[in-house]
C-alpha atoms as a PDB file:
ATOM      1  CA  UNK A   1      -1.794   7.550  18.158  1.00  0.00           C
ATOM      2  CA  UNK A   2      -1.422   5.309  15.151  1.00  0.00           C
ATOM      3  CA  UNK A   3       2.517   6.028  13.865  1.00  0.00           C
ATOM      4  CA  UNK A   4       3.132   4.791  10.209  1.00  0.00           C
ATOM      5  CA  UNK A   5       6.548   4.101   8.172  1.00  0.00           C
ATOM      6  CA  UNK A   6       6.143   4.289   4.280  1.00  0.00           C
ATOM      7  CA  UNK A   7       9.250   2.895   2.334  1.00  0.00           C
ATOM      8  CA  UNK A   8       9.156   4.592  -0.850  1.00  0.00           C
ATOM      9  CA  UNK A   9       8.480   8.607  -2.260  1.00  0.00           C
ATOM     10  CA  UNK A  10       6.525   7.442  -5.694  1.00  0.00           C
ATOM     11  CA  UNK A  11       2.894   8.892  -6.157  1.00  0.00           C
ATOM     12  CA  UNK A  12       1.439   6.194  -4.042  1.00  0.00           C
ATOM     13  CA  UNK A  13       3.971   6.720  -1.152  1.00  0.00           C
ATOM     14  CA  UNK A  14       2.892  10.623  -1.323  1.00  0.00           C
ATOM     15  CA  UNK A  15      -0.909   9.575  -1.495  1.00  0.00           C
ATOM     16  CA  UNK A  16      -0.786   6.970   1.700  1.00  0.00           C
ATOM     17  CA  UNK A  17       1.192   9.718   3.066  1.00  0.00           C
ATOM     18  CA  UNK A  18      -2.001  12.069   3.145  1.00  0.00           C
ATOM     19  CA  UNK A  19      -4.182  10.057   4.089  1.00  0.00           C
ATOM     20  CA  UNK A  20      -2.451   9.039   7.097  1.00  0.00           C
ATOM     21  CA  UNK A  21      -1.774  13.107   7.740  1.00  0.00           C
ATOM     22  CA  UNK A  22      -5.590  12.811   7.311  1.00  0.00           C
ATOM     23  CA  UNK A  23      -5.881  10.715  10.357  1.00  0.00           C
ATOM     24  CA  UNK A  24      -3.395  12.368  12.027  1.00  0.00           C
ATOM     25  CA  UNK A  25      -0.755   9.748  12.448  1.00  0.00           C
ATOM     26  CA  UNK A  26       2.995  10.001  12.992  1.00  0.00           C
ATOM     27  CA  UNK A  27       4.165   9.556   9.743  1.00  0.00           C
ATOM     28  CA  UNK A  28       7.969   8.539   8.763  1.00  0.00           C
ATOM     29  CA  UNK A  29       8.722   8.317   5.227  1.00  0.00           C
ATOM     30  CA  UNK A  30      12.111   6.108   4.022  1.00  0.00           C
ATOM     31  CA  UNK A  31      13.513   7.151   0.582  1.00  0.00           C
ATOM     32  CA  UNK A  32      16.107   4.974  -1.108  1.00  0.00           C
ATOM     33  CA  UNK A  33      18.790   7.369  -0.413  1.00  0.00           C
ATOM     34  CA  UNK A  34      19.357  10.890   0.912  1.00  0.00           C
ATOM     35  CA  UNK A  35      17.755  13.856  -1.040  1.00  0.00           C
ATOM     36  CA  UNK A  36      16.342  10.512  -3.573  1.00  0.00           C
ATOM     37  CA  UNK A  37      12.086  11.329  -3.685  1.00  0.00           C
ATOM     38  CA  UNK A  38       9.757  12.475  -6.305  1.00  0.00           C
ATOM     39  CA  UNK A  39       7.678  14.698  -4.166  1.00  0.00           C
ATOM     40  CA  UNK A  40       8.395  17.532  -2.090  1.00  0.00           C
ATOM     41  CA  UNK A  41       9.280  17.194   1.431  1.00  0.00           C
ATOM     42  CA  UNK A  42       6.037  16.710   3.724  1.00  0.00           C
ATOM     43  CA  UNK A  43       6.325  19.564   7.260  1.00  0.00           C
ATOM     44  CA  UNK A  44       4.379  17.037   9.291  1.00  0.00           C
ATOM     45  CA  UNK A  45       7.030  13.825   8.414  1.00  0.00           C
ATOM     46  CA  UNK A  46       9.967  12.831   9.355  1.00  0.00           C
ATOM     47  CA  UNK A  47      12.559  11.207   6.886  1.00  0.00           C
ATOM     48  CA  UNK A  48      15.015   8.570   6.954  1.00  0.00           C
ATOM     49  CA  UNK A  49      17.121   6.249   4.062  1.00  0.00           C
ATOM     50  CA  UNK A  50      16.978   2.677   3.381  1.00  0.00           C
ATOM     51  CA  UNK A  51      18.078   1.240   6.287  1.00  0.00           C
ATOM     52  CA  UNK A  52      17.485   3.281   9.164  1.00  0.00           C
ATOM     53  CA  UNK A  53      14.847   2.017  11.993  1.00  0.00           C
ATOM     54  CA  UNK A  54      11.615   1.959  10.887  1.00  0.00           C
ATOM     55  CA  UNK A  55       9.682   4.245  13.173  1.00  0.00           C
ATOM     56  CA  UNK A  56       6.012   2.932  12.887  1.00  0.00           C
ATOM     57  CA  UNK A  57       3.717   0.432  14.153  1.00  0.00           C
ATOM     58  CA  UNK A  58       2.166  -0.252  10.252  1.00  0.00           C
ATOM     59  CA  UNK A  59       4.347  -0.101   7.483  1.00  0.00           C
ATOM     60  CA  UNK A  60       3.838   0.630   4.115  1.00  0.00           C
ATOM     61  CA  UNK A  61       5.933  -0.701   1.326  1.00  0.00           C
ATOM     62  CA  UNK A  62       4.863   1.458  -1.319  1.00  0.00           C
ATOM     63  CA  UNK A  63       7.933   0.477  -4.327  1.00  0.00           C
ATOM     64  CA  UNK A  64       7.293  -1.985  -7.362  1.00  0.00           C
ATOM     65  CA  UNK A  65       6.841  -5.427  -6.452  1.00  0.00           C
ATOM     66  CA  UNK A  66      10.511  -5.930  -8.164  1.00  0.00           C
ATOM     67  CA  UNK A  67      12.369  -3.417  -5.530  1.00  0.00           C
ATOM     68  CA  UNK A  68      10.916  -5.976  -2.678  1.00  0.00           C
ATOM     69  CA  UNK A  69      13.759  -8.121  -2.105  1.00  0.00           C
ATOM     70  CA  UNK A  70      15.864  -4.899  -1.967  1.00  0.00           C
ATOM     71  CA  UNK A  71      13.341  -3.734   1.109  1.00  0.00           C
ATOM     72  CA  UNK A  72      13.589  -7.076   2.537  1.00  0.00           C
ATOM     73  CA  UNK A  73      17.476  -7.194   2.198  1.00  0.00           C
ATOM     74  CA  UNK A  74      17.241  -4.204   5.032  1.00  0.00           C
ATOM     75  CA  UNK A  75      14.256  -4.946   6.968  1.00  0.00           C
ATOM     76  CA  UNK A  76      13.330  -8.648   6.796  1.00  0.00           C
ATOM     77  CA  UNK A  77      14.293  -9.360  10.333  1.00  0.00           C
ATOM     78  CA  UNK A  78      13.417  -6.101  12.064  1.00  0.00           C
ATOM     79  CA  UNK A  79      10.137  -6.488  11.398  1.00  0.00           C
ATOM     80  CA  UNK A  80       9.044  -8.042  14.520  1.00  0.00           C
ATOM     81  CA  UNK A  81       5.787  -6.770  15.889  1.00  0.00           C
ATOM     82  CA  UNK A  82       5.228  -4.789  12.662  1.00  0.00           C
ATOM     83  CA  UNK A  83       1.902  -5.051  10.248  1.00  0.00           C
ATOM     84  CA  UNK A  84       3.459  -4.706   6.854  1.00  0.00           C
ATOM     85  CA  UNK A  85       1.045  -3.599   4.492  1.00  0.00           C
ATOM     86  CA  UNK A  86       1.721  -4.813   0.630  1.00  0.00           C
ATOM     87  CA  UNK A  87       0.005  -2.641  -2.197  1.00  0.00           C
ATOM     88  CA  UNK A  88       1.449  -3.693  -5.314  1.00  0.00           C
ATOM     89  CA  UNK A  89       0.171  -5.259  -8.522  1.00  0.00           C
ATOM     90  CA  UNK A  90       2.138  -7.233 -10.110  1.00  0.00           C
ATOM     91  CA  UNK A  91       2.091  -6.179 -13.207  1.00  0.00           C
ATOM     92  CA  UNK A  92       4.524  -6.439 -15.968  1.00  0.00           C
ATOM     93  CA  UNK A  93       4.884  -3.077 -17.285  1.00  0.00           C
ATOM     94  CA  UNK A  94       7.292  -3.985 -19.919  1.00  0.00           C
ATOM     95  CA  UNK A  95       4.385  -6.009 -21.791  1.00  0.00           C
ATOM     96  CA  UNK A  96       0.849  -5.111 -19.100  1.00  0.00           C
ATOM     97  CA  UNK A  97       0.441  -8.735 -20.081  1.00  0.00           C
ATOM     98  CA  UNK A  98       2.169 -10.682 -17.216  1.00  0.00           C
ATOM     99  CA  UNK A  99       1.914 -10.942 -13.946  1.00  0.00           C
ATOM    100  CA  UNK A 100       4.939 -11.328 -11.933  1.00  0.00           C
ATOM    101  CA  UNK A 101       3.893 -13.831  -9.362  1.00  0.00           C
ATOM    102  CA  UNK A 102       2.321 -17.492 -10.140  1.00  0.00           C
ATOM    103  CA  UNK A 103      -1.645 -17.081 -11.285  1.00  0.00           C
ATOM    104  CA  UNK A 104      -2.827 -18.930  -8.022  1.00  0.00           C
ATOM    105  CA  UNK A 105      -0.760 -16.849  -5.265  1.00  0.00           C
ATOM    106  CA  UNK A 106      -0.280 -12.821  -4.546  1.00  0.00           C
ATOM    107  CA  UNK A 107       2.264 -10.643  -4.073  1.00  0.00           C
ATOM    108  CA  UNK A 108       0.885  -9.968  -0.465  1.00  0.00           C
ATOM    109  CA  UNK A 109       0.989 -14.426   0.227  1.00  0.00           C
ATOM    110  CA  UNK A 110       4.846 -14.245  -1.194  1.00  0.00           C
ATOM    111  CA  UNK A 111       5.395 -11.396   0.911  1.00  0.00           C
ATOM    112  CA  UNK A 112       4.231 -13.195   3.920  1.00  0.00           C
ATOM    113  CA  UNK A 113       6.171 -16.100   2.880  1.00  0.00           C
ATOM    114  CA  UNK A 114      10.016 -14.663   2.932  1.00  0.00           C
ATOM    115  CA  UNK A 115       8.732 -12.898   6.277  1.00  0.00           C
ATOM    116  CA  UNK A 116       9.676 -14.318   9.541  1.00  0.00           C
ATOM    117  CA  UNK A 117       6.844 -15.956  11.504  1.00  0.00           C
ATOM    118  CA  UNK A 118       5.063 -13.690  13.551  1.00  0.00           C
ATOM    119  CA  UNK A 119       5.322 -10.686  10.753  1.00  0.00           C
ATOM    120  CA  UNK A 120       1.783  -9.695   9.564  1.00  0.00           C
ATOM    121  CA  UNK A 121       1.403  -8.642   6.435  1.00  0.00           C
ATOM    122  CA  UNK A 122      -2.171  -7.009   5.166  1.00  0.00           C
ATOM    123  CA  UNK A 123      -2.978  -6.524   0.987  1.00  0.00           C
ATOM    124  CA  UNK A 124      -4.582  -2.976   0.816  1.00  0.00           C
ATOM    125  CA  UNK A 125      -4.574   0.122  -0.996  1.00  0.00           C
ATOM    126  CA  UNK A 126      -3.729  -1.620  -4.645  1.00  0.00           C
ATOM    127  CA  UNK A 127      -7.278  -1.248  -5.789  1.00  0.00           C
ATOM    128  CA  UNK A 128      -7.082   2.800  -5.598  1.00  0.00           C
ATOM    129  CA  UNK A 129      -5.267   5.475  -7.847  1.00  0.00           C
ATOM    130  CA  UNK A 130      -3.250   7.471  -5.989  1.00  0.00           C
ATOM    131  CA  UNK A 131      -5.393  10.676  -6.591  1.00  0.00           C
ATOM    132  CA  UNK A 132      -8.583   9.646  -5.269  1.00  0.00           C
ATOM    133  CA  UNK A 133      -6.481   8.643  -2.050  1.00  0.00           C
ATOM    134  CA  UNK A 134      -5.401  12.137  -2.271  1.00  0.00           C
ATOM    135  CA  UNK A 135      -8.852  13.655  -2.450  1.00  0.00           C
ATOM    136  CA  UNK A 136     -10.644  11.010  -0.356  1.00  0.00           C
ATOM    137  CA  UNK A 137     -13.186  11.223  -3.206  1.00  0.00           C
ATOM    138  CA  UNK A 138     -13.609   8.709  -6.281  1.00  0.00           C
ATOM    139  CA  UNK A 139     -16.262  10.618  -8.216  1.00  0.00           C
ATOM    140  CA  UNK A 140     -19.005  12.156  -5.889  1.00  0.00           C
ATOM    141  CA  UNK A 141     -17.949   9.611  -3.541  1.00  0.00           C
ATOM    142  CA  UNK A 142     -15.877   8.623  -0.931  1.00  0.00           C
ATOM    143  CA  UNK A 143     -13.009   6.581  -1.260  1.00  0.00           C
ATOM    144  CA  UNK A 144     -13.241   2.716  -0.654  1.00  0.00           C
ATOM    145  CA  UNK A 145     -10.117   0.687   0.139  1.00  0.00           C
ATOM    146  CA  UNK A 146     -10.642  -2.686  -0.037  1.00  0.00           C
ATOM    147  CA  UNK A 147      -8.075  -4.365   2.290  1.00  0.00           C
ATOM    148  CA  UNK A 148      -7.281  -8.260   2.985  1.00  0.00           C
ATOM    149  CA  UNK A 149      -5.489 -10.326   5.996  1.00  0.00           C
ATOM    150  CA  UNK A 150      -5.654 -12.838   8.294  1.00  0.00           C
ATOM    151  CA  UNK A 151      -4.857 -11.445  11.472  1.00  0.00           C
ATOM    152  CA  UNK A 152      -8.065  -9.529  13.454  1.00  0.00           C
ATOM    153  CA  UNK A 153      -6.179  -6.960  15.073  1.00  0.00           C
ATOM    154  CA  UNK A 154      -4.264  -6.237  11.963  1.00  0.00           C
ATOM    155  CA  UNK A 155      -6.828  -5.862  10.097  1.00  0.00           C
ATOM    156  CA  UNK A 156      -8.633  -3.471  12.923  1.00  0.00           C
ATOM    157  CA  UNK A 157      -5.629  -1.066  13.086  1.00  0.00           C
ATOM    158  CA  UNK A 158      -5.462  -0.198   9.395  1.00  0.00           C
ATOM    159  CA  UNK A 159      -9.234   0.112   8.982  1.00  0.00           C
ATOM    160  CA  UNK A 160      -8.765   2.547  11.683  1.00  0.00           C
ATOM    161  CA  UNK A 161      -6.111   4.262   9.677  1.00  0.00           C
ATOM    162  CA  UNK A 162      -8.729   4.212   6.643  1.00  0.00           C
ATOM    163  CA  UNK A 163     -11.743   5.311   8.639  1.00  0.00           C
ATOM    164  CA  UNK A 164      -9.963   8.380  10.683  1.00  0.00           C
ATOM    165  CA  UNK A 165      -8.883   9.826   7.476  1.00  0.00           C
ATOM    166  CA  UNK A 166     -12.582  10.284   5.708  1.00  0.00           C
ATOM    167  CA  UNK A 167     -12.361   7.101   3.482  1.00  0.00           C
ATOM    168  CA  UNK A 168     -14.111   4.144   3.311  1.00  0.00           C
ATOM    169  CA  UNK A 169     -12.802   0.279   4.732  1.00  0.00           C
ATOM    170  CA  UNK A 170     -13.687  -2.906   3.561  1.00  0.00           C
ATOM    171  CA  UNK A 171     -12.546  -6.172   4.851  1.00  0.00           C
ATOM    172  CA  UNK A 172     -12.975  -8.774   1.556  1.00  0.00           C
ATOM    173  CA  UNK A 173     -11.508 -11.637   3.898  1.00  0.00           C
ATOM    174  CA  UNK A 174      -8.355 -13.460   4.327  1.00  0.00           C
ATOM    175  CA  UNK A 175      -5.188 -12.841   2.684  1.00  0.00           C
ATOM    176  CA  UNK A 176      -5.481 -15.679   0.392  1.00  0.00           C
ATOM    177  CA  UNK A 177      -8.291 -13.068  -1.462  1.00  0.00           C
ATOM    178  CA  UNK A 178      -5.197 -10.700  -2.112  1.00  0.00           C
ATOM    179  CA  UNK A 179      -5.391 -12.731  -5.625  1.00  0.00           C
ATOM    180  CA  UNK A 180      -8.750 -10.982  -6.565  1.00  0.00           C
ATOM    181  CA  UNK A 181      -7.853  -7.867  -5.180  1.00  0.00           C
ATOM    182  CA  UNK A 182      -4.314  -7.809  -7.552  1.00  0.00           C
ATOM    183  CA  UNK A 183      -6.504  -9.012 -10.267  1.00  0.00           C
ATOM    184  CA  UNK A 184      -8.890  -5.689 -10.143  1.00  0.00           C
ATOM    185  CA  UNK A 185      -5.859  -3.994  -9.478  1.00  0.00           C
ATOM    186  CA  UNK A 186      -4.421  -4.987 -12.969  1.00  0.00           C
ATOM    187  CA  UNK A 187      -7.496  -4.808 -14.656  1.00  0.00           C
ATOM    188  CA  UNK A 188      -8.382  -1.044 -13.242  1.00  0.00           C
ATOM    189  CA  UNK A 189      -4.451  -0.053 -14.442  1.00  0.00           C
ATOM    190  CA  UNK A 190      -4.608  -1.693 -17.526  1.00  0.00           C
ATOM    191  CA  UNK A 191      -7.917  -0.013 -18.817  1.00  0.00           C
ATOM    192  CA  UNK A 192      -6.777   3.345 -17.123  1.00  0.00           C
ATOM    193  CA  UNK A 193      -3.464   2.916 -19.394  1.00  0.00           C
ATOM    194  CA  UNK A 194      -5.477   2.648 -22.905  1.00  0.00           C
ATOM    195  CA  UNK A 195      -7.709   5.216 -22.027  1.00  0.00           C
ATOM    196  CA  UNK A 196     -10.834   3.340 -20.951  1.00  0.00           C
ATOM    197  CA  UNK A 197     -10.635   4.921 -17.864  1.00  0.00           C
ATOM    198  CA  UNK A 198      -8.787   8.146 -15.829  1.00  0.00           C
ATOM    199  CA  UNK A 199      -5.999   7.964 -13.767  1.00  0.00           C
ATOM    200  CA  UNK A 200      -8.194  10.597 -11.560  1.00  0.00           C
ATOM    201  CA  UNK A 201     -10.973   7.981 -10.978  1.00  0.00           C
ATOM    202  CA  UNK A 202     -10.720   3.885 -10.742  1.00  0.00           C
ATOM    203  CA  UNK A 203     -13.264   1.310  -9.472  1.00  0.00           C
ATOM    204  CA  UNK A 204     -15.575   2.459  -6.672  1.00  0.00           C
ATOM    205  CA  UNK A 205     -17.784   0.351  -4.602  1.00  0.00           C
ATOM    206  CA  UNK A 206     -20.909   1.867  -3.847  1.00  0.00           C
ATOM    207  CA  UNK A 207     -22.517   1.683  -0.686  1.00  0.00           C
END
């Protein structure tokens, strides 16, 4: 059974969280301190603090891009075996002007640099609103996650995680393409945040 650890209790965490109840994993869920979390407590998770072992085979840091060298402060070396999967944008949300990382590299490729060798990390879930991960619809349609990566099996084990919960997967290549996937990312936020858009929907990709 697929077992999943998701750093952080924000609206994404709590979205990533169904879907992986969805697809019936073992799911741990790590808040920045005791009693710290914006949604209420899941029955079918267990909880731990910043710090404590992570419990699962993928792992989710679901936290700003900024709070990552906090995560990494705890976990960089116990991360050994792990598949980290990275789905920030990021965005400056001081101006939703900036990006945060240099315009020819990704959160997800910085990631994997400060990682030991051996860590794999995989860009997904930063194309999707949280709701329509909740719903497993986007419209009168299915949910697609677009994911990148360059290792196989990686990549294999979270589209299974995808697939066994109802939604869509879609590999768009190596991790290097984690640049156009943060790119639609900022785009889909940015229109969502003067109205072009809903919060409730985002980009689909139709079949």
């Amino acid at each position: 059974m697929t077992s999943i650890s998701i750093i952080g209790t924000g609206k994404m965490g709590s979205a990533i969280a169904e879907v992986a109840a969805r697809a019936g994993a073992n799911i741990q869920i790590i808040r920045r301190r005791a009693g710290a979390g914006s949604a209420p407590e899941r029955a079918d998770a267990e909880y731990g603090v910043a710090g404590d072992e992570l419990t699962g085979d993928l792992v989710v840091l679901a936290v700003p891009y900024e709070a990552y060298p906090n995560i990494l402060e705890h976990y960089r070396d116990r991360l050994s075996g792990k598949i980290v999967i990275d789905i920030s944008n990021p965005i400056d949300f001081t101006t939703y002007d900036e990006l945060l990382v240099p315009a020819d590299s990704s959160t997800a490729v910085e990631l994997s640099k400060a990682l030991p060798a051996g860590v794999t990390v995989v860009k997904a879930f930063n194309v999707n609103l949280g709701d329509t991960l909740s719903t497993g619809t986007n419209g009168t349609t299915p949910t697609t996650v677009l994911f990148a990566g360059d290792d196989p099996e990686a990549k294999i084990a979270v589209a299974a995680l995808i697939e066994a919960s109802g939604l869509r997967a879609v590999d768009t290549g190596p991790l290097s393409r984690a640049r156009e996937l943060e790119a639609m990312g900022f785009l889909q936020i940015v229109l969502a945040a003067i109205g072009k858009t809903h919060y409730e929907s985002g980009f689909t990709l139709l079949p």
